[in-house]
PDB file of N, CA and C in Angstrom:
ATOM      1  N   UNK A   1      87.699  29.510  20.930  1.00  0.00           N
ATOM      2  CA  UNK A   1      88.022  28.195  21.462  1.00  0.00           C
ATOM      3  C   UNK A   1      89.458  28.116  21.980  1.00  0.00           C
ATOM      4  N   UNK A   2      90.082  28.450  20.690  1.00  0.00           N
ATOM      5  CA  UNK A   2      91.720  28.643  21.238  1.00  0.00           C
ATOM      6  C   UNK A   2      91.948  29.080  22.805  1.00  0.00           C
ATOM      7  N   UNK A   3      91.411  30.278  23.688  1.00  0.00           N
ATOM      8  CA  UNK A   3      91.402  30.510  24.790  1.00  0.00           C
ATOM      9  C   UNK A   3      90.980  29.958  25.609  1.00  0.00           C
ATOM     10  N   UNK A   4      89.928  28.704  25.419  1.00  0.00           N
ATOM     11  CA  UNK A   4      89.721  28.010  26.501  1.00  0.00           C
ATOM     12  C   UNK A   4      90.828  27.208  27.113  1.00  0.00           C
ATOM     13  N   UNK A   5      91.827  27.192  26.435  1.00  0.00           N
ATOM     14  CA  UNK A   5      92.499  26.415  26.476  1.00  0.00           C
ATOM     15  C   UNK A   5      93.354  26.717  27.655  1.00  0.00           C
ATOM     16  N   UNK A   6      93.645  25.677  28.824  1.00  0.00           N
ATOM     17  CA  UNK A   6      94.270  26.456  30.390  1.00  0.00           C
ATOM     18  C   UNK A   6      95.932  26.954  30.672  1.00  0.00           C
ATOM     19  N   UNK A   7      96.543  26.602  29.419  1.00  0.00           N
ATOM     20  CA  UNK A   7      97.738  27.060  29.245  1.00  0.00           C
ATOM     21  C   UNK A   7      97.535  28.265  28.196  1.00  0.00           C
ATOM     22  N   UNK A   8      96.821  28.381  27.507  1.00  0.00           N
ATOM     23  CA  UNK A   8      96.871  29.700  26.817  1.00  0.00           C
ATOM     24  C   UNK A   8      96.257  31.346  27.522  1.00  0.00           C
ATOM     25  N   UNK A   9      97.547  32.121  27.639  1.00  0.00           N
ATOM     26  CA  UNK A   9      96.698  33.912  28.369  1.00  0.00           C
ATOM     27  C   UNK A   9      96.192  34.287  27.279  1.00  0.00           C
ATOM     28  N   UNK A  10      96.834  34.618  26.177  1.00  0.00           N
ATOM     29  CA  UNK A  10      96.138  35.422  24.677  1.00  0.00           C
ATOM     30  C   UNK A  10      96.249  34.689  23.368  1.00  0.00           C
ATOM     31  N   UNK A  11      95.709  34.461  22.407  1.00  0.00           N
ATOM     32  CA  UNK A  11      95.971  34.392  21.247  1.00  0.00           C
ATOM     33  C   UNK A  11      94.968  35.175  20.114  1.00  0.00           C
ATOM     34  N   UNK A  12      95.355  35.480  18.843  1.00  0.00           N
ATOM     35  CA  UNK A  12      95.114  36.304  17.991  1.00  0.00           C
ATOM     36  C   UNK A  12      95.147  34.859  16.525  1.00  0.00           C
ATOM     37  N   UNK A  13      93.999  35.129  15.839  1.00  0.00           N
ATOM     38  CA  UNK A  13      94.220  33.956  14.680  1.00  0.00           C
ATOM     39  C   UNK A  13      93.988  34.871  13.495  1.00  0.00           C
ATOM     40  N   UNK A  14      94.728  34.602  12.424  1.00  0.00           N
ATOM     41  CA  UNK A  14      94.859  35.307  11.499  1.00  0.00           C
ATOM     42  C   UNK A  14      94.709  34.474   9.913  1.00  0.00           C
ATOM     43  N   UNK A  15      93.939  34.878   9.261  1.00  0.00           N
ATOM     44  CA  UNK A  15      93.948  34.411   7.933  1.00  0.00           C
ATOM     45  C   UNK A  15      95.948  35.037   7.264  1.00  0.00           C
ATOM     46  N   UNK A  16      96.031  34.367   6.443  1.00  0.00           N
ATOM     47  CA  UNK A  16      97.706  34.219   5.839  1.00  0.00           C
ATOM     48  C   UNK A  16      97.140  33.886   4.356  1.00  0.00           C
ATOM     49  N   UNK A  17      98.155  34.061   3.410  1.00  0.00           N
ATOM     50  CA  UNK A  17      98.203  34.214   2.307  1.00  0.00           C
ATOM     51  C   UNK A  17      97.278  35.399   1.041  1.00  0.00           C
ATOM     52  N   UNK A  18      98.583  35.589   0.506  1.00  0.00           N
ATOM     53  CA  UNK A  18      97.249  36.519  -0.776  1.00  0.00           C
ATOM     54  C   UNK A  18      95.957  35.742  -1.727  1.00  0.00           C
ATOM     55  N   UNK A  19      96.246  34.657  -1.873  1.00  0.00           N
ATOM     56  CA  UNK A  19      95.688  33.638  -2.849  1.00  0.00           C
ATOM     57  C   UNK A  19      94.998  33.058  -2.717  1.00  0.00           C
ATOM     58  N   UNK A  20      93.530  32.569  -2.805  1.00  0.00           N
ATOM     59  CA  UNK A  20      92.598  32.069  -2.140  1.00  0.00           C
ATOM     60  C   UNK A  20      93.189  30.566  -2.316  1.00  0.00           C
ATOM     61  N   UNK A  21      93.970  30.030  -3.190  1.00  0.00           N
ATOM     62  CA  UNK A  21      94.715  28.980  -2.568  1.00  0.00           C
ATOM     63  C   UNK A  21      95.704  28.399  -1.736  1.00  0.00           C
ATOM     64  N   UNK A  22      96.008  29.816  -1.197  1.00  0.00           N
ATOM     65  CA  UNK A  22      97.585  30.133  -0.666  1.00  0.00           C
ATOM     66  C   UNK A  22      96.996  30.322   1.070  1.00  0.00           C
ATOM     67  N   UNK A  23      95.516  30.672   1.089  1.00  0.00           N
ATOM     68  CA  UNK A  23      95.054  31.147   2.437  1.00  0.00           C
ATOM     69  C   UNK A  23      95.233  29.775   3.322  1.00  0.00           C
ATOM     70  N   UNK A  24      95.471  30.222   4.616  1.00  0.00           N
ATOM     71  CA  UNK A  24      95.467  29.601   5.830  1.00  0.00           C
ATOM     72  C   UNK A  24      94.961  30.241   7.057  1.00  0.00           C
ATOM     73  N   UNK A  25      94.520  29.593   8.417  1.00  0.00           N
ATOM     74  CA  UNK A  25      94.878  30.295   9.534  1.00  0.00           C
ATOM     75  C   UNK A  25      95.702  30.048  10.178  1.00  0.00           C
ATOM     76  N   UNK A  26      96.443  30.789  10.820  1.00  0.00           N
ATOM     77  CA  UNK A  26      97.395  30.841  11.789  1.00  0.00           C
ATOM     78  C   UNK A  26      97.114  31.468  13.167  1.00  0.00           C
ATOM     79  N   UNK A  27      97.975  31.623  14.128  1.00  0.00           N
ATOM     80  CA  UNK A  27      97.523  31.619  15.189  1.00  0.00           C
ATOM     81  C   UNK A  27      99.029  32.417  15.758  1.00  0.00           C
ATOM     82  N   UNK A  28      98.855  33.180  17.069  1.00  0.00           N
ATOM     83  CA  UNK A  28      99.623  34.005  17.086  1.00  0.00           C
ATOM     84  C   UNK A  28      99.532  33.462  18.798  1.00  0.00           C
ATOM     85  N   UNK A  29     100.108  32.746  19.475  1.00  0.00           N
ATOM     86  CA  UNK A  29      99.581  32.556  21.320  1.00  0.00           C
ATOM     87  C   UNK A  29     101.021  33.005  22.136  1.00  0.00           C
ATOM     88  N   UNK A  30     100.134  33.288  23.432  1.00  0.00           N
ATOM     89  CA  UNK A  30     100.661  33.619  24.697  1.00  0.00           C
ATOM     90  C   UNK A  30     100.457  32.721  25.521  1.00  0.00           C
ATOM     91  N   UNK A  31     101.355  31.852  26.213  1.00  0.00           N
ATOM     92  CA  UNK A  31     101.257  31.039  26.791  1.00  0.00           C
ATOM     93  C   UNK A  31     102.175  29.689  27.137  1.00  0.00           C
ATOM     94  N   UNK A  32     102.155  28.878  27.195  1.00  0.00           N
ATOM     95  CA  UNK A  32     103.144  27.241  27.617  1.00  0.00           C
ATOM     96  C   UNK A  32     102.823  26.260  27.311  1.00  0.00           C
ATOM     97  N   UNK A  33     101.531  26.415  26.138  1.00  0.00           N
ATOM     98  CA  UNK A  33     101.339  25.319  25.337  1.00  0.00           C
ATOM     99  C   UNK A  33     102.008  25.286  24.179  1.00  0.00           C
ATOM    100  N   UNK A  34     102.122  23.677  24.003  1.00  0.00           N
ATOM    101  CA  UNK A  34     102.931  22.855  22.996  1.00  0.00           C
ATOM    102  C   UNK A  34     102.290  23.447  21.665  1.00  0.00           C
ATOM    103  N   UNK A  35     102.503  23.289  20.123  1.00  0.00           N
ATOM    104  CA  UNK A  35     101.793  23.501  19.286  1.00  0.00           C
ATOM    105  C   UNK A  35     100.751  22.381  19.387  1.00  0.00           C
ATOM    106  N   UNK A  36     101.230  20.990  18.887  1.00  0.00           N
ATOM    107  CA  UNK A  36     100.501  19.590  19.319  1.00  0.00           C
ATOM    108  C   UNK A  36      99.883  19.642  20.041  1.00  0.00           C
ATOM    109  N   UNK A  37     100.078  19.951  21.141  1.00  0.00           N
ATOM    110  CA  UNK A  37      98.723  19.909  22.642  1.00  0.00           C
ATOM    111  C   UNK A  37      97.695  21.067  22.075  1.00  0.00           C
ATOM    112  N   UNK A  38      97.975  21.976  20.979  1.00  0.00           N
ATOM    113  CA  UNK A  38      97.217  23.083  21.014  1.00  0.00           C
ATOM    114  C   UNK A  38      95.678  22.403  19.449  1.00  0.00           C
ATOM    115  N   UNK A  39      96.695  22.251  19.049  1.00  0.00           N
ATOM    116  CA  UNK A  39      96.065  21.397  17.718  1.00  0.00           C
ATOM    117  C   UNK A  39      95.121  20.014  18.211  1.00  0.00           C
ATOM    118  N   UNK A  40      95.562  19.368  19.226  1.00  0.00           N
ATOM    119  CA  UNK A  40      94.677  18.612  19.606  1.00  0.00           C
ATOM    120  C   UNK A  40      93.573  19.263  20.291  1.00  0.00           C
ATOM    121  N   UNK A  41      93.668  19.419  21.312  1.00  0.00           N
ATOM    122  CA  UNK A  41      92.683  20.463  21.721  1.00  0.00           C
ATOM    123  C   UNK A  41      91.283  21.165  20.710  1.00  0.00           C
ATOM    124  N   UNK A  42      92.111  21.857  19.719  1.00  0.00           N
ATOM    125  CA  UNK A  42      91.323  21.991  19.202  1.00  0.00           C
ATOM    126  C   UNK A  42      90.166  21.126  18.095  1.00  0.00           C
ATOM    127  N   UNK A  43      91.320  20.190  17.563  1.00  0.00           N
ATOM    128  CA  UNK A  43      90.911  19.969  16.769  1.00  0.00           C
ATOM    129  C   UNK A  43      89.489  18.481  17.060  1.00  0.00           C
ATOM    130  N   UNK A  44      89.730  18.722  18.483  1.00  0.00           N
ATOM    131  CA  UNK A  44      88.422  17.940  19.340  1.00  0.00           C
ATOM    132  C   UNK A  44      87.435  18.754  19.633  1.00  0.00           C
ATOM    133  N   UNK A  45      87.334  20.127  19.315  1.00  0.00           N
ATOM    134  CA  UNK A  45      85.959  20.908  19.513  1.00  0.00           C
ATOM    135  C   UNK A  45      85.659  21.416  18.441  1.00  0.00           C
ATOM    136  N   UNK A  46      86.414  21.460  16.990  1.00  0.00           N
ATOM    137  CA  UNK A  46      86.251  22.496  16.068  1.00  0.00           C
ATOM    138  C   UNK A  46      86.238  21.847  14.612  1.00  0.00           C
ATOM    139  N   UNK A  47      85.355  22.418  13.714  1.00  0.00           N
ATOM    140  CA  UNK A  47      85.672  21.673  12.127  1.00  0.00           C
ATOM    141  C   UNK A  47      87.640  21.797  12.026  1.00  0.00           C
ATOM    142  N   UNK A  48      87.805  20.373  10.700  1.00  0.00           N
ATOM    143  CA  UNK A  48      89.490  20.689  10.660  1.00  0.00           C
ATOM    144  C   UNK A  48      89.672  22.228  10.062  1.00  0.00           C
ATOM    145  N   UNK A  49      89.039  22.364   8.895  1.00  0.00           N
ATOM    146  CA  UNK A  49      89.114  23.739   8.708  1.00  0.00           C
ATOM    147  C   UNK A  49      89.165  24.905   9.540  1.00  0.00           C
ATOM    148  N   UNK A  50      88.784  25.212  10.794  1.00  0.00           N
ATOM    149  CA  UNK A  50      88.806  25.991  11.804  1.00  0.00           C
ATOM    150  C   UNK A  50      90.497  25.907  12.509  1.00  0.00           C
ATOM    151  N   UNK A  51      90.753  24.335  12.613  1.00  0.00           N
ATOM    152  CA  UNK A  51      91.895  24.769  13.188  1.00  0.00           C
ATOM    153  C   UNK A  51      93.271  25.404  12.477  1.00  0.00           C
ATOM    154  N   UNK A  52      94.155  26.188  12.961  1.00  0.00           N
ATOM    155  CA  UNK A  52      95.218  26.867  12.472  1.00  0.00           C
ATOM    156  C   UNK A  52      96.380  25.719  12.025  1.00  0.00           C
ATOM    157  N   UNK A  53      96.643  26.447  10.851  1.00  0.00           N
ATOM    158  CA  UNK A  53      97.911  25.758  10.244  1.00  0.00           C
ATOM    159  C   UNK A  53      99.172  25.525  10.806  1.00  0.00           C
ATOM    160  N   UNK A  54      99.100  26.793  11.480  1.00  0.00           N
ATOM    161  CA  UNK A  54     100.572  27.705  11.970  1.00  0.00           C
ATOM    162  C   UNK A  54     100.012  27.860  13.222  1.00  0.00           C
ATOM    163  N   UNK A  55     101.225  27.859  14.137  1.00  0.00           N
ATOM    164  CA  UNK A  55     100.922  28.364  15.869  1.00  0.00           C
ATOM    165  C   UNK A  55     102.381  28.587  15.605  1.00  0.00           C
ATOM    166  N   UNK A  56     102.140  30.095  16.257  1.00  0.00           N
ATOM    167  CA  UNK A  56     103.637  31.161  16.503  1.00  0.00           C
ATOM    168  C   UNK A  56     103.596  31.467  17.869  1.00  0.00           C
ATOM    169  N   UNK A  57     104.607  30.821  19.178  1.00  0.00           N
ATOM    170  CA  UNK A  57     104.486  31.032  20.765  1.00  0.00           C
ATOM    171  C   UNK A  57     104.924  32.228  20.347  1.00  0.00           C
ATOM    172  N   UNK A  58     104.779  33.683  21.023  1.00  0.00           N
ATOM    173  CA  UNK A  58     105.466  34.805  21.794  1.00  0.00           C
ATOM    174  C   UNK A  58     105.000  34.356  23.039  1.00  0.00           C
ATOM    175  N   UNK A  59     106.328  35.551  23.485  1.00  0.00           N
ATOM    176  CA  UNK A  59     105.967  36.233  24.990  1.00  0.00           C
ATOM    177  C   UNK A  59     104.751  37.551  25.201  1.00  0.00           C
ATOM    178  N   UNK A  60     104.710  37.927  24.315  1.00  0.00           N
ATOM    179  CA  UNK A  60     103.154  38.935  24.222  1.00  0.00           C
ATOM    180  C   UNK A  60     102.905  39.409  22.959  1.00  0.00           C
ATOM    181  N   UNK A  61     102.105  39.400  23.174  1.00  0.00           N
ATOM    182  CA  UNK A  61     101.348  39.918  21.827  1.00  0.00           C
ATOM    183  C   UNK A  61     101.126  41.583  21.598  1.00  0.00           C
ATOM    184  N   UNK A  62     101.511  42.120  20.290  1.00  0.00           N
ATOM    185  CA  UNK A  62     102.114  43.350  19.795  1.00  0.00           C
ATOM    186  C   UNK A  62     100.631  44.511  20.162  1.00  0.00           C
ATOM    187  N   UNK A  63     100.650  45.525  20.723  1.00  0.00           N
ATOM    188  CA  UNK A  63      99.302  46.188  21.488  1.00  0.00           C
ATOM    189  C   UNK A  63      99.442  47.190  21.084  1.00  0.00           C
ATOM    190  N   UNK A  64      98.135  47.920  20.578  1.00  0.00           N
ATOM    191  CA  UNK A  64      98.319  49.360  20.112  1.00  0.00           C
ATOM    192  C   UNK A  64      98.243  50.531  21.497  1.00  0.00           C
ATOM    193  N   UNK A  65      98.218  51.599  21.605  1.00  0.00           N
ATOM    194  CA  UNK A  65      97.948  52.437  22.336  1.00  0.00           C
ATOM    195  C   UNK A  65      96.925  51.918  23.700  1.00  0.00           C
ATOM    196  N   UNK A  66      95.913  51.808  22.935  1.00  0.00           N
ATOM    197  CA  UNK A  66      94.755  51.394  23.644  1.00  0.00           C
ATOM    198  C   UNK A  66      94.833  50.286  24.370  1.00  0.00           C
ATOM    199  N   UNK A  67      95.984  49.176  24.016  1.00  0.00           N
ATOM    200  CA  UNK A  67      96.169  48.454  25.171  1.00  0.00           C
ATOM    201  C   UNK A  67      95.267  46.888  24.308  1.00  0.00           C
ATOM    202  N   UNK A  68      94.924  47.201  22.897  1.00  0.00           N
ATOM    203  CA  UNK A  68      93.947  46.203  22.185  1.00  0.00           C
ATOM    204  C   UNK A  68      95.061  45.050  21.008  1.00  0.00           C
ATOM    205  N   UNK A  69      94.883  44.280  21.038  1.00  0.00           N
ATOM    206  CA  UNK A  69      95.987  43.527  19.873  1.00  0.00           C
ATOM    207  C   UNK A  69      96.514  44.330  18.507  1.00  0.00           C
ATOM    208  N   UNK A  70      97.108  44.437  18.556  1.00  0.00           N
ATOM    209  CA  UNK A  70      97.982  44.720  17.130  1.00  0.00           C
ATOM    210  C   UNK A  70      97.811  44.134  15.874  1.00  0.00           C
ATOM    211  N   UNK A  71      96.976  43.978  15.198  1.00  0.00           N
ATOM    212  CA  UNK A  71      96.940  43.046  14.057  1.00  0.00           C
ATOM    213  C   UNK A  71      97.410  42.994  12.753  1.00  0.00           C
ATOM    214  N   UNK A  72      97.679  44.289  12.829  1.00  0.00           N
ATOM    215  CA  UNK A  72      98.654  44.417  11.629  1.00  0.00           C
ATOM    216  C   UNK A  72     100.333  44.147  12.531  1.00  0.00           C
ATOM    217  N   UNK A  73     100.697  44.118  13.424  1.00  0.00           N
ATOM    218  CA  UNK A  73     101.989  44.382  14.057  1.00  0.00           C
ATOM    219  C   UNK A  73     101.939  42.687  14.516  1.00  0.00           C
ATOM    220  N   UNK A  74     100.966  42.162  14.471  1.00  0.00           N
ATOM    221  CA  UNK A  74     100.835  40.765  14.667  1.00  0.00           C
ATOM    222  C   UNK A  74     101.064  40.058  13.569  1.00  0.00           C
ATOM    223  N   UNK A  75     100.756  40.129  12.434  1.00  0.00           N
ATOM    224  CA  UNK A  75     100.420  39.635  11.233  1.00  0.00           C
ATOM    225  C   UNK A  75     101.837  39.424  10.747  1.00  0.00           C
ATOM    226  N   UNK A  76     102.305  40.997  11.187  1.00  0.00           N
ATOM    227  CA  UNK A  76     104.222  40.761  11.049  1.00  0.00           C
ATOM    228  C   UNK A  76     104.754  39.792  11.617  1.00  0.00           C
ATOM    229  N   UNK A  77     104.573  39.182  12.309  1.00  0.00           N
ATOM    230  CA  UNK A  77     105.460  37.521  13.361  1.00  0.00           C
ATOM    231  C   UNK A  77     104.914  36.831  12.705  1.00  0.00           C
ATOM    232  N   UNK A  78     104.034  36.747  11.552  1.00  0.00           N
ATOM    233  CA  UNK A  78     104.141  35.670  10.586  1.00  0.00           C
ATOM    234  C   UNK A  78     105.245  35.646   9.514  1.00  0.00           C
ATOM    235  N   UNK A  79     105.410  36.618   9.106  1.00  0.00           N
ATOM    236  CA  UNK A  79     106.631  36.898   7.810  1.00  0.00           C
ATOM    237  C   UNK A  79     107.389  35.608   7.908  1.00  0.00           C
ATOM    238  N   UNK A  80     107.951  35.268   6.659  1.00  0.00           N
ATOM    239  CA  UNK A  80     108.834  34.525   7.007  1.00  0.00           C
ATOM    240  C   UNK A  80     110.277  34.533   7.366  1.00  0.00           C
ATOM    241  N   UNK A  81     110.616  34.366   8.355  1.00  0.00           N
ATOM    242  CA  UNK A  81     112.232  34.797   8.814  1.00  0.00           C
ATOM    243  C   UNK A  81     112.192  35.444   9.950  1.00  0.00           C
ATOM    244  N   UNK A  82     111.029  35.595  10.389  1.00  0.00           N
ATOM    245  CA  UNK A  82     110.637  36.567  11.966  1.00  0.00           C
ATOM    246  C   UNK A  82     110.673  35.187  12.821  1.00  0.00           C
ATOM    247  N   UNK A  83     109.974  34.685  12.957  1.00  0.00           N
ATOM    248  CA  UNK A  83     109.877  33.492  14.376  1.00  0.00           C
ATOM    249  C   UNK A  83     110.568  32.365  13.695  1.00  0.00           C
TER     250      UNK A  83
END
């Protein structure tokens, strides 16, 4: 869903936390959308649970060899103290 979105090129969503109380999703985007404009958006096509907690803008998203998302190298721009 996140990609339908006409300001977003890529995004990557990621479960966060060790703790099944601690879990969230987050969201990793490419693009010139607002967080707010992104959260609305979604949160008009999708259960609340579906939408992400966290939205982290880059300029691109971290690519392995193959040219495919990084998800462990993604997961890192969540840390805290990175973005």
């Amino acid at each position: 869903m996140l990609l339908e979105h006409p300001r977003v090129k890529e995004a990557v969503c990621l479960v966060t936390g060790q703790e099944s109380l601690e879990r969230s999703l987050a969201a990793v985007v490419v693009g010139g959308a607002e967080q707010s404009e992104l959260r609305s958006f979604l949160s008009a096509r999708v259960h609340p649970s579906m939408v992400p907690r966290r939205f982290v803008m880059v300029d691109a998203l971290p690519l392995t060899s193959t040219g495919k998302a990084d998800r462990p190298a993604t997961a890192r721009l969540l840390e805290p103290g990175r973005v």
